[in-house]
Each structure stands twice: as structure tokens, then as C-alpha cells.
Protein backbone atom coordinates (compact mmCIF):
# COMPACT_ATOMS: atom_id res chain seq x y z
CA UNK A 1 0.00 0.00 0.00
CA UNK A 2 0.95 3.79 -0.91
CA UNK A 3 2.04 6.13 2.15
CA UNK A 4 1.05 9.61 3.40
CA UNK A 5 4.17 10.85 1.43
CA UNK A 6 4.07 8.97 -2.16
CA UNK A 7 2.55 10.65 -5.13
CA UNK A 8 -0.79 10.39 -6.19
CA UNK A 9 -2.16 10.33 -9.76
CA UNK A 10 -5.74 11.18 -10.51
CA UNK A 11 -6.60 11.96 -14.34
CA UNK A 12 -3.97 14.07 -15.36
CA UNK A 13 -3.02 15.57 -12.12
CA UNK A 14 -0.33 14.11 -9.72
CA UNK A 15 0.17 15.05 -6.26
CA UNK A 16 3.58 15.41 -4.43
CA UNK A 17 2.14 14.01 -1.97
CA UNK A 18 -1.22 12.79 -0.26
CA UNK A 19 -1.54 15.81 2.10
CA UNK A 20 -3.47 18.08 1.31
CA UNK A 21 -5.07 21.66 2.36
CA UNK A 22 -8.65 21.65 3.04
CA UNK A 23 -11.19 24.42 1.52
CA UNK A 24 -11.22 27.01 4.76
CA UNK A 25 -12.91 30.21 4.67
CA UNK A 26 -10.89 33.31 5.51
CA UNK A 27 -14.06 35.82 5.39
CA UNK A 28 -10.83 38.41 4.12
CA UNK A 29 -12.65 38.85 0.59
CA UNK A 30 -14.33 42.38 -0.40
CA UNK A 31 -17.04 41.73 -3.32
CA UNK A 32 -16.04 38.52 -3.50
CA UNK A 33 -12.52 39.11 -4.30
CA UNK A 34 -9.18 37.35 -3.66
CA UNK A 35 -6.15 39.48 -1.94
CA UNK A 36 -2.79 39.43 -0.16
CA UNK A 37 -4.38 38.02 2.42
CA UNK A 38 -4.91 34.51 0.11
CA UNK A 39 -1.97 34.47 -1.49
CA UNK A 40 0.45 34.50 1.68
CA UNK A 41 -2.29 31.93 3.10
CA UNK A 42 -2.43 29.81 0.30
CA UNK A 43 1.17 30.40 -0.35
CA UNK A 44 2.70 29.25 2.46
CA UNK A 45 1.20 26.06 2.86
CA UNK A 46 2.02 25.19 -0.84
CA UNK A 47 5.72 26.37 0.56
CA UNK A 48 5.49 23.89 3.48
CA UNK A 49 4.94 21.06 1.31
CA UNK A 50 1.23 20.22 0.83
CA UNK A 51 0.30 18.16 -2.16
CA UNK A 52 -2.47 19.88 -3.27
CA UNK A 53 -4.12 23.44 -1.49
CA UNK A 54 -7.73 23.63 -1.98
CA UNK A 55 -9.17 27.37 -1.97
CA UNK A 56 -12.18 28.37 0.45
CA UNK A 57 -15.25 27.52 -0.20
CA UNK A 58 -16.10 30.02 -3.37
CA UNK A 59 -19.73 31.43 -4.15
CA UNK A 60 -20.70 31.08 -7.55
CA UNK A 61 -23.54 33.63 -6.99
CA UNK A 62 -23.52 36.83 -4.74
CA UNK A 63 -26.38 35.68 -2.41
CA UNK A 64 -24.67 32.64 -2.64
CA UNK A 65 -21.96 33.61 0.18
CA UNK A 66 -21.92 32.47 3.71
CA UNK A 67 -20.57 35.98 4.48
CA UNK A 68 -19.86 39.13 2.77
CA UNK A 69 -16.32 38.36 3.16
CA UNK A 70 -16.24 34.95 1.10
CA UNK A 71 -14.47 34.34 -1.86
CA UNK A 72 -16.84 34.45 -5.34
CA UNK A 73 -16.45 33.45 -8.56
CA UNK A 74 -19.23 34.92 -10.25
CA UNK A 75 -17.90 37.44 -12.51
CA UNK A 76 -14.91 37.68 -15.09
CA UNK A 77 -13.10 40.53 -12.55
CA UNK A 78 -12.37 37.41 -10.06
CA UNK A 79 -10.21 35.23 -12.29
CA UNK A 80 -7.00 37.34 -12.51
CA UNK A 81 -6.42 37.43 -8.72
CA UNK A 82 -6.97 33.90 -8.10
CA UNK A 83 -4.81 33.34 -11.23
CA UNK A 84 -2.15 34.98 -9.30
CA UNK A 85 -2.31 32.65 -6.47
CA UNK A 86 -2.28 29.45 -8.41
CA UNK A 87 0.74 30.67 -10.24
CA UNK A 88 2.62 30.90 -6.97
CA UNK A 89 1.21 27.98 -5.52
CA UNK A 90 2.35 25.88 -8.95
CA UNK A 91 6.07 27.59 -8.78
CA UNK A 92 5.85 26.29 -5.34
CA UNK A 93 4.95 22.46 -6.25
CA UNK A 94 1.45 22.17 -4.99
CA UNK A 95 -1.88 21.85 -6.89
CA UNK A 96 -4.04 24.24 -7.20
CA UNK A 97 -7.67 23.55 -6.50
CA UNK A 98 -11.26 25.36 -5.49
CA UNK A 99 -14.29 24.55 -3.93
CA UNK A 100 -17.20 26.07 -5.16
CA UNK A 101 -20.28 26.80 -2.88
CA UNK A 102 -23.70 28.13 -2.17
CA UNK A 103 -24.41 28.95 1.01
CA UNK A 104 -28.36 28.33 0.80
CA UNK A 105 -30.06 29.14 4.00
CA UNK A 106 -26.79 29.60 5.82
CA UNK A 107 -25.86 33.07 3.28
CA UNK A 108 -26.05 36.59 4.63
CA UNK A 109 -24.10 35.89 8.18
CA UNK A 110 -21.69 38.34 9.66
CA UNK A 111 -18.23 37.42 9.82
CA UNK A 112 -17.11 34.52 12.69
CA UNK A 113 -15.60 37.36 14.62
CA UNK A 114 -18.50 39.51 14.95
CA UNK A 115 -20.74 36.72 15.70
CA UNK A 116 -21.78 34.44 13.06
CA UNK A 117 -25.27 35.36 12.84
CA UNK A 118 -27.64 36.46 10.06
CA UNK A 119 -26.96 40.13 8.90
CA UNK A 120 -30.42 42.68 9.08
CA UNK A 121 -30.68 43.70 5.19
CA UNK A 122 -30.11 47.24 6.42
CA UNK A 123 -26.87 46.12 7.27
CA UNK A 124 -25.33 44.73 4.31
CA UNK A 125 -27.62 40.89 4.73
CA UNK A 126 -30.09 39.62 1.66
CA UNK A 127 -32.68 37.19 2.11
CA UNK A 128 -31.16 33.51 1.64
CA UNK A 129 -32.35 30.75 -0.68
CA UNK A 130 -33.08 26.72 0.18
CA UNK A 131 -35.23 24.00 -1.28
CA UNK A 132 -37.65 25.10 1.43
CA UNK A 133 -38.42 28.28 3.52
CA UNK A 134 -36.95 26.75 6.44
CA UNK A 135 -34.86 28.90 8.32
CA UNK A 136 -31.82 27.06 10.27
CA UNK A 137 -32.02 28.68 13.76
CA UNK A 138 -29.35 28.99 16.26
CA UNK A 139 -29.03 32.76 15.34
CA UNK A 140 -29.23 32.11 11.68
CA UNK A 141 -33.34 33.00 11.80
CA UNK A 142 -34.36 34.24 8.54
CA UNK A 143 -36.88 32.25 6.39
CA UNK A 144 -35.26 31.79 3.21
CA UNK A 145 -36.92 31.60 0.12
CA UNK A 146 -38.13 28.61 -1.32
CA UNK A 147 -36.30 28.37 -4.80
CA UNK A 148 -38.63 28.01 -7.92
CA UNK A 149 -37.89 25.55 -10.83
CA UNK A 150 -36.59 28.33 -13.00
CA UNK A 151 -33.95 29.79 -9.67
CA UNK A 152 -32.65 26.37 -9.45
CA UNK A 153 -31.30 26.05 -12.61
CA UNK A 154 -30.42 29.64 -12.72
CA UNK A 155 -28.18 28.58 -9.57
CA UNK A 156 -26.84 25.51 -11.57
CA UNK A 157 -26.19 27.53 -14.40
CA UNK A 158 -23.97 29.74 -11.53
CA UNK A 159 -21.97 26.74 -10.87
CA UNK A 160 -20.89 26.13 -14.42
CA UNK A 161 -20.25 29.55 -15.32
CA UNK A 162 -18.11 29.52 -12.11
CA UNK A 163 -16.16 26.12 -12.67
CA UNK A 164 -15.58 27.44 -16.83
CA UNK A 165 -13.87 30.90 -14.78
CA UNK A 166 -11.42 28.22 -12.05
CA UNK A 167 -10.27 26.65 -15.41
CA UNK A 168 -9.62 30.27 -16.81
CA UNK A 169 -7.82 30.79 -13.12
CA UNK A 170 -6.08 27.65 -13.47
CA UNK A 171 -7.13 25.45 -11.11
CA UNK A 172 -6.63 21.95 -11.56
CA UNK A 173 -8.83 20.09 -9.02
CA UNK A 174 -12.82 21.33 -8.88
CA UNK A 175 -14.73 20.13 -5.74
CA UNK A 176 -18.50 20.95 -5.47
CA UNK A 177 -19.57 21.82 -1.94
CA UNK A 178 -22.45 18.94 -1.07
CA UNK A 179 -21.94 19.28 2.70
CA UNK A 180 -22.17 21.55 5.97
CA UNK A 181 -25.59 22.21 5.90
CA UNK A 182 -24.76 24.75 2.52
CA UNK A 183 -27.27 24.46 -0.51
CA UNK A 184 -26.59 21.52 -2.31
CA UNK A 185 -26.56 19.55 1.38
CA UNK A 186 -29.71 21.32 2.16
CA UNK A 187 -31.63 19.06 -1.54
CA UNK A 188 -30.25 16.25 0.56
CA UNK A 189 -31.77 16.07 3.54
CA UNK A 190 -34.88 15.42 4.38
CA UNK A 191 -34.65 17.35 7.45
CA UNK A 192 -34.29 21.07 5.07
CA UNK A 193 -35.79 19.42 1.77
CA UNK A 194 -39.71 19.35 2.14
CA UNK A 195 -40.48 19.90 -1.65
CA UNK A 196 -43.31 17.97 -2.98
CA UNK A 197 -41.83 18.78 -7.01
CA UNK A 198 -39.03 16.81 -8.61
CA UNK A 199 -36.62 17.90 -6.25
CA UNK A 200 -38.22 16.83 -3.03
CA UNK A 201 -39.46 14.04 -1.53
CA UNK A 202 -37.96 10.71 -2.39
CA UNK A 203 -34.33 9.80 -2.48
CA UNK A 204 -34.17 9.85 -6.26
CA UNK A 205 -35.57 13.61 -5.99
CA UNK A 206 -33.67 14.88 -3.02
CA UNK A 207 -30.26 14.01 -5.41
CA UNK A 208 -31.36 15.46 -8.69
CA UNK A 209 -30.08 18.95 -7.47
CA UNK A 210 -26.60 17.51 -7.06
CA UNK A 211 -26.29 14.80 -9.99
CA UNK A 212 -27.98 17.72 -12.68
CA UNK A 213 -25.51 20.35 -11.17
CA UNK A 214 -22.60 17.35 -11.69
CA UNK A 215 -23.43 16.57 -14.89
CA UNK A 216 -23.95 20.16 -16.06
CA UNK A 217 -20.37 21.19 -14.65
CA UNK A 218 -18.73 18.21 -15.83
CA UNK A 219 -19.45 19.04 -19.35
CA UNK A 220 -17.50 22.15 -19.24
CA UNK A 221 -14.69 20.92 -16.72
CA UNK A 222 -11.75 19.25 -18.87
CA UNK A 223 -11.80 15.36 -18.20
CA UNK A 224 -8.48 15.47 -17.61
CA UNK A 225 -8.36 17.25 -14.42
CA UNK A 226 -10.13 16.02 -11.36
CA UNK A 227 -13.75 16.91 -10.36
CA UNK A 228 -14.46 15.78 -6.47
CA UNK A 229 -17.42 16.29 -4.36
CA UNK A 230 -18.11 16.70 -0.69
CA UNK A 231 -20.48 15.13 1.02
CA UNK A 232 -21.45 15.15 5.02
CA UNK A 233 -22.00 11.60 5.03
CA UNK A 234 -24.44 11.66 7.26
CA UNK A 235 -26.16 14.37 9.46
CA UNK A 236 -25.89 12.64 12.69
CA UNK A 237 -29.59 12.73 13.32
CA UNK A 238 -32.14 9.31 13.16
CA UNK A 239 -33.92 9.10 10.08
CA UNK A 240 -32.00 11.88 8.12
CA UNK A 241 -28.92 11.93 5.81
CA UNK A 242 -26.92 8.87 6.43
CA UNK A 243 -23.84 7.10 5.25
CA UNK A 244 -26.55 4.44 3.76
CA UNK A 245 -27.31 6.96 1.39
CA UNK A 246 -24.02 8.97 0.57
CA UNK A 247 -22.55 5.44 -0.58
CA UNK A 248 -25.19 5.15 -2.73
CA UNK A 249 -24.83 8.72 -3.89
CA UNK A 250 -21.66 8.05 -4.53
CA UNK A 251 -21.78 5.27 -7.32
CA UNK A 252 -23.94 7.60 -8.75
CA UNK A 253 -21.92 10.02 -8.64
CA UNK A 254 -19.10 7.98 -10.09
CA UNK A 255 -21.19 7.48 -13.40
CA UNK A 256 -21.79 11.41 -13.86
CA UNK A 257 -17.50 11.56 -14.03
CA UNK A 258 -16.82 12.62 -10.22
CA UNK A 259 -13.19 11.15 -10.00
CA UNK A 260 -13.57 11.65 -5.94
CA UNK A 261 -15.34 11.95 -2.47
CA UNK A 262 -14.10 14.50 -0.18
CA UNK A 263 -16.01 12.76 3.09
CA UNK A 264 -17.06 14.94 5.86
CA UNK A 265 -20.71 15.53 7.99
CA UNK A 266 -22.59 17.19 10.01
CA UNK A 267 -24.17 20.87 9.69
CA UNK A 268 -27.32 20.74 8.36
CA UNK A 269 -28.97 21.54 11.75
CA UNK A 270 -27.85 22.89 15.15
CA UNK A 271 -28.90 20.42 17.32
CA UNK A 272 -26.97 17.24 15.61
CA UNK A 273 -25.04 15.23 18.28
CA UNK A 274 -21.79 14.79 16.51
CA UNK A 275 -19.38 12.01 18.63
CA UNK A 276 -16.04 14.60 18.18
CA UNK A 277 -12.71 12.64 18.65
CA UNK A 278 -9.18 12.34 16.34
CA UNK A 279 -10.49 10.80 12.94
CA UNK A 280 -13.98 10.01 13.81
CA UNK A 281 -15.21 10.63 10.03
CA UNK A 282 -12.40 8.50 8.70
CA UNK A 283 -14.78 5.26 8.81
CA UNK A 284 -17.22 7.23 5.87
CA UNK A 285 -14.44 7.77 3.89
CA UNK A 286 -13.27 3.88 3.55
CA UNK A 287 -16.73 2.68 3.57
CA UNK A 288 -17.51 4.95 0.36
CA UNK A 289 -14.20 4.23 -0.91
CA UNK A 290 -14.80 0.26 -0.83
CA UNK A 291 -18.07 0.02 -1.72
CA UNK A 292 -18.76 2.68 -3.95
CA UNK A 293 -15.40 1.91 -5.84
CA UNK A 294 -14.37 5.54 -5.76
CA UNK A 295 -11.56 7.46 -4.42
CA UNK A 296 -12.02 9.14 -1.59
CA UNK A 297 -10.24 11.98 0.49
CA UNK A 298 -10.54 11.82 4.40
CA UNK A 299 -11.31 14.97 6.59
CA UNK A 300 -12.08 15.55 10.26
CA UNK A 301 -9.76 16.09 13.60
CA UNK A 302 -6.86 14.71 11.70
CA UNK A 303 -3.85 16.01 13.30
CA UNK A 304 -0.73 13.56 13.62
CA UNK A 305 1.69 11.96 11.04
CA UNK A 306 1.23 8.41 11.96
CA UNK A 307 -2.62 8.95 12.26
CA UNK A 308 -2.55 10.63 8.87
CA UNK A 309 0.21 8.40 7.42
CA UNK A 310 -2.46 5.16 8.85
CA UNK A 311 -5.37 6.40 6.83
CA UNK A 312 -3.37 5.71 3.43
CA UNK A 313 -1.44 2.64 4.38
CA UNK A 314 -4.41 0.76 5.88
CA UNK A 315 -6.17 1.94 2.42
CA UNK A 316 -8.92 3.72 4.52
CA UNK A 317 -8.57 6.98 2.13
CA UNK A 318 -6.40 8.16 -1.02
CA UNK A 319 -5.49 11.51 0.29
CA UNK A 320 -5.99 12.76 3.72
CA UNK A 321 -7.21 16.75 3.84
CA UNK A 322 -6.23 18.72 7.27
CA UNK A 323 -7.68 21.82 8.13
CA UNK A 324 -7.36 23.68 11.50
CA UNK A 325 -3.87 21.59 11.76
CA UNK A 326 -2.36 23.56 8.75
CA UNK A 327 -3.68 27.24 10.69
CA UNK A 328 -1.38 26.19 13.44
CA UNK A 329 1.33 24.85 11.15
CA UNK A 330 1.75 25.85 7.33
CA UNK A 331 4.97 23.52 7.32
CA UNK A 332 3.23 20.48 8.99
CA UNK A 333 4.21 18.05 5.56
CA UNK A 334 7.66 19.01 6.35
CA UNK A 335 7.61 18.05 9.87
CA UNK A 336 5.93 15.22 9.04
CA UNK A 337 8.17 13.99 6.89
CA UNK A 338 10.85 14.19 9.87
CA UNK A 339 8.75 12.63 12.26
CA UNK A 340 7.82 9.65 10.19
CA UNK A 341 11.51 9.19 8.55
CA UNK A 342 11.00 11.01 5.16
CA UNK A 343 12.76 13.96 5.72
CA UNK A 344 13.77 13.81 2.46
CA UNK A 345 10.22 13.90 1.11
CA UNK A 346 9.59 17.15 1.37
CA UNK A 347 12.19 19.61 0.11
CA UNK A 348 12.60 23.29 1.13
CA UNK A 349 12.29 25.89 -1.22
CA UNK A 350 15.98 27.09 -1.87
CA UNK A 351 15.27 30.24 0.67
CA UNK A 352 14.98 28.44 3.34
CA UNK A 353 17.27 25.32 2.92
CA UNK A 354 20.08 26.64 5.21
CA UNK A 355 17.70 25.98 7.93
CA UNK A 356 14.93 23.21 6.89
């Protein structure tokens, strides 16, 4: 079996390595645009060795923002600066990849820092969008609106206009943002999706959002670079999204030319009683992995080389995403490296070799 620090080949794309940065928002954006902020970011965990850096989750509409401070893809003006970054981050041996995102009923918060909740309209909010006017609580209260046939694929249309401007960027690895509780999640679940049309209601309904939005954004993204998805795997509530059912998505998935399953959970609603604890989503991502026949990328509380290093050996995952463990260290793939013997498997750039 591989190990946390050989390459990996998927399509046309090969990784350095199997680490990899996973999509965080920076709510640092203004109208939707990357800055300075990104490209040191971004930059310096490409610089401390990651295979492959992921960008924040990336709006492909306005409205469709968590924040006002996201990232957004939804206009020509956005491509150059985000071109900028993946130039750095490809000088710098890492590949370059997005995740692009509706927010759904979760849009038009404030900022983390100023409390999370939903923004007033009078004070730079919007009214938010979801399958149904079901508004998520926990200081998130507004009612969105209940999208219309026509707004859906007016939205879908938003995700393949974005994914046609990350190829125009350069991005080489497109992930679709199917978890968290955002809009795409929100089709899923029965617990948000109480739509009596062809988007609601049965299982075969509640995934048309996703597969149509797939299929539409696959024809336009090259088949030679990766498209993933993420999926909370299940919603940690009885009788809601569950792992049953993203396996099953999966294969499905699979057929429409996803190349990948970025496997996560949790967030649709407040309440959910998730079990925390080091690598406690790890089990979705081999079960999807061995019986959906798909390649999968593990996420969650992941935090330690041998842990990490585990997770590919024991063929539990292809690639192993870390999140809050690259904010406290942009150079964890080179320490890792050291710790598990591999020193040599991650090289410095030639700035700071005197004292890697």
C-alpha cells in the first residue's frame, strides 16, 4: 500500500504528496474578491509542502456567500487574482484547487468574529435561498426563500459559469460543496428538503439537485483534471442523511464523471449530536471508498503523522485533507516527513534550505 508521502495520480493531475489543504474560509474577501491576504495563506502552505491546497469555499452567486467576506467566482473581474495565487502555488509544487459553494439558507451571516449570525438587510444581509423556507435557527433566523424551478437552474447555471472561470484561473482540481448544511446539502436532507416537485421528496428527488448540477459542470470541466465532491456523510440525526445513502450517492456520482469523495458531515442543523474525537469521520471515507469503488479523500480532527500516514497505508482513504492543523502549522508536511523518517520527502524551497 501507498504512504502519506508517495505521489498520487488522478486523471492528469499528480500530487507530491497525499496531504493536502482543506477548503477554509478566511471571510478576508471584499465583493467577493481574492487578496494578499490569500496568497500569503495559500502560499505558504504550498511552501510547506502540501500536495495539493484547496481554496475556500467560493460562491458562484452573490447571495450565494456564507458571508460578505467569502471568496466568489461569479464574474470575469475574479479570475485574474486567483490566477495569481495558483501561479505561486504551482512555482511552489502544490496543486491548485477550489471549492465552489452556495451557502443556501446559511448566506447573509456576519463574519465569525462579529458573531456568526444572520446580517439585518439594512446592514449589508439579503434574504437567503433553500429547497424550502426553512430557516436554520441557532441565530441564523431568517426564512429563506423557497427556490422556484426556473432559480434552481439559474443557480446551476452559476456553478458552471463559475467552474468554466477556475479553469480560466487555473485550477486543476474542482470540488463541489455537497456538505455543511450549505445548498446543495440542504436538496439532501430530508430534514431542510420538504419539496413535494421533482426535487423533493424521495431519495431519487432529493439528489437530482446535485447529480444535474454534476453533470452540467462536468461538461465544461476538462476530463483530464479532477472533479471531487463533498459530502457530510451523514447528518448525525435518526432518520436523516446517512452514510446508507451517501454510498449510494456516490456510485452515482461515479457514473456522472466525479473522479472523488471528499467525506465529511454534520451541519445541516444545530442540534446534531456529533461524537467529536481524532479521525472520527475517517470510517465514511473507507466505507464509500470500498463500496462505492471511488476514491475518496478523508477529513475531520486529523492532526498527527502516523494517524494521517495510517489512513493511506491501511487503504482507509487516497489523500488525507487537514484543516485547522495547517492554521497552526503551514509547514506540517515538512515536519511530518521528519517525524515519520522522510525527511527527504519534502524539500525546502531554496530560501529556506540553510535551515529546513
Amino acid at each position: 500500500m501507498p504512504s502519506l508521502f508517495d505521489s498520487y495520480t488522478l486523471k492528469s493531475v499528480t500530487l507530491r504528496n497525499r496531504v493536502g489543504v482543506s477548503p477554509m474560509c478566511e471571510y478576508s474577501s471584499v465583493d467577493g474578491l481574492a487578496n494578499d491576504w490569500h496568497l500569503v495563506h495559500l502560499g505558504s502552505r504550498a511552501v510547506g509542502g502540501a500536495g495539493l491546497v484547496i481554496v475556500e469555499a467560493t460562491g458562484v452567486t452573490p447571495e450565494g456567500r456564507i458571508t460578505p467576506g467569502d471568496l466568489g467566482l461569479w464574474s470575469d473581474r475574479h479570475v485574474e487574482p486567483l490566477a495569481r495565487i495558483n501561479r505561486f502555488l504551482k512555482q511552489y509544487g502544490a496543486v491548485p484547487g477550489i471549492q465552489l459553494a452556495h451557502a443556501g439558507r446559511k448566506a447573509s451571516a456576519a463574519v465569525p468574529w462579529v458573531g456568526g449570525d444572520h446580517l439585518a438587510d439594512n446592514a449589508g444581509g439579503w434574504t437567503p435561498v433553500a429547497p424550502s423556507a426553512i430557516a436554520f435557527g441557532d441565530g441564523l433566523d431568517k426564512v429563506p426563500h423557497a427556490l422556484t424551478t426556473a432559480e434552481i437552474q439559474a443557480v446551476q447555471a452559476a456553478f458552471v459559469s463559475a467552474a468554466e472561470r477556475s479553469l480560466a484561473a487555473g485550477f486543476e482540481w474542482l470540488e463541489l460543496h455537497s456538505a455543511h448544511g450549505y445548498l446543495s446539502h440542504q436538496f439532501l436532507s430530508p430534514l431542510t428538503n420538504l419539496r413535494t416537485d421533482q426535487y423533493g421528496g424521495s431519495f431519487e428527488n432529493r439528489i437530482r439537485f446535485l447529480l444535474e448540477t454534476t453533470r452540467a459542470v462536468r461538461a465544461v470541466w476538462p476530463d483530464k483534471f479532477p472533479l471531487t465532491v463533498r459530502l457530510s456523510c451523514t447528518d448525525w440525526v435518526d432518520g436523516a442523511w446517512d452514510i446508507d445513502q451517501s454510498v449510494e450517492l456516490s456510485r452515482r456520482l461515479k457514473v456522472e464523471g466525479v473522479d472523488l469523495i471528499d467525506c465529511s458531515s454534520g451541519g445541516i442543523v444545530p442540534h446534531a449530536k456529533i461524537p467529536l474525537k481524532p479521525g472520527y469521520q475517517v470510517p465514511f471515507a473507507e466505507r464509500i471508498r470500498r463500496e462505492a469503488q471511488i476514491a475518496t479523500a478523508a477529513v475531520g480532527l486529523i492532526t498527527e503523522p502516523k494517524q494521517a500516514n495510517e489512513i493511506v497505508t491501511s487503504g482507509q482513504a487516497d489523500v488525507v485533507l487537514l484543516a485547522r492543523q495547517f492554521l497552526r502549522d503551514p509547514y506540517w508536511p515538512a515536519h511530518a516527513a521528519r517525524e515519520l523518517g522522510q525527511a527527504e520527502a519534502v524539500a525546502p524551497p531554496l530560501q529556506y534550505a540553510r535551515a529546513w
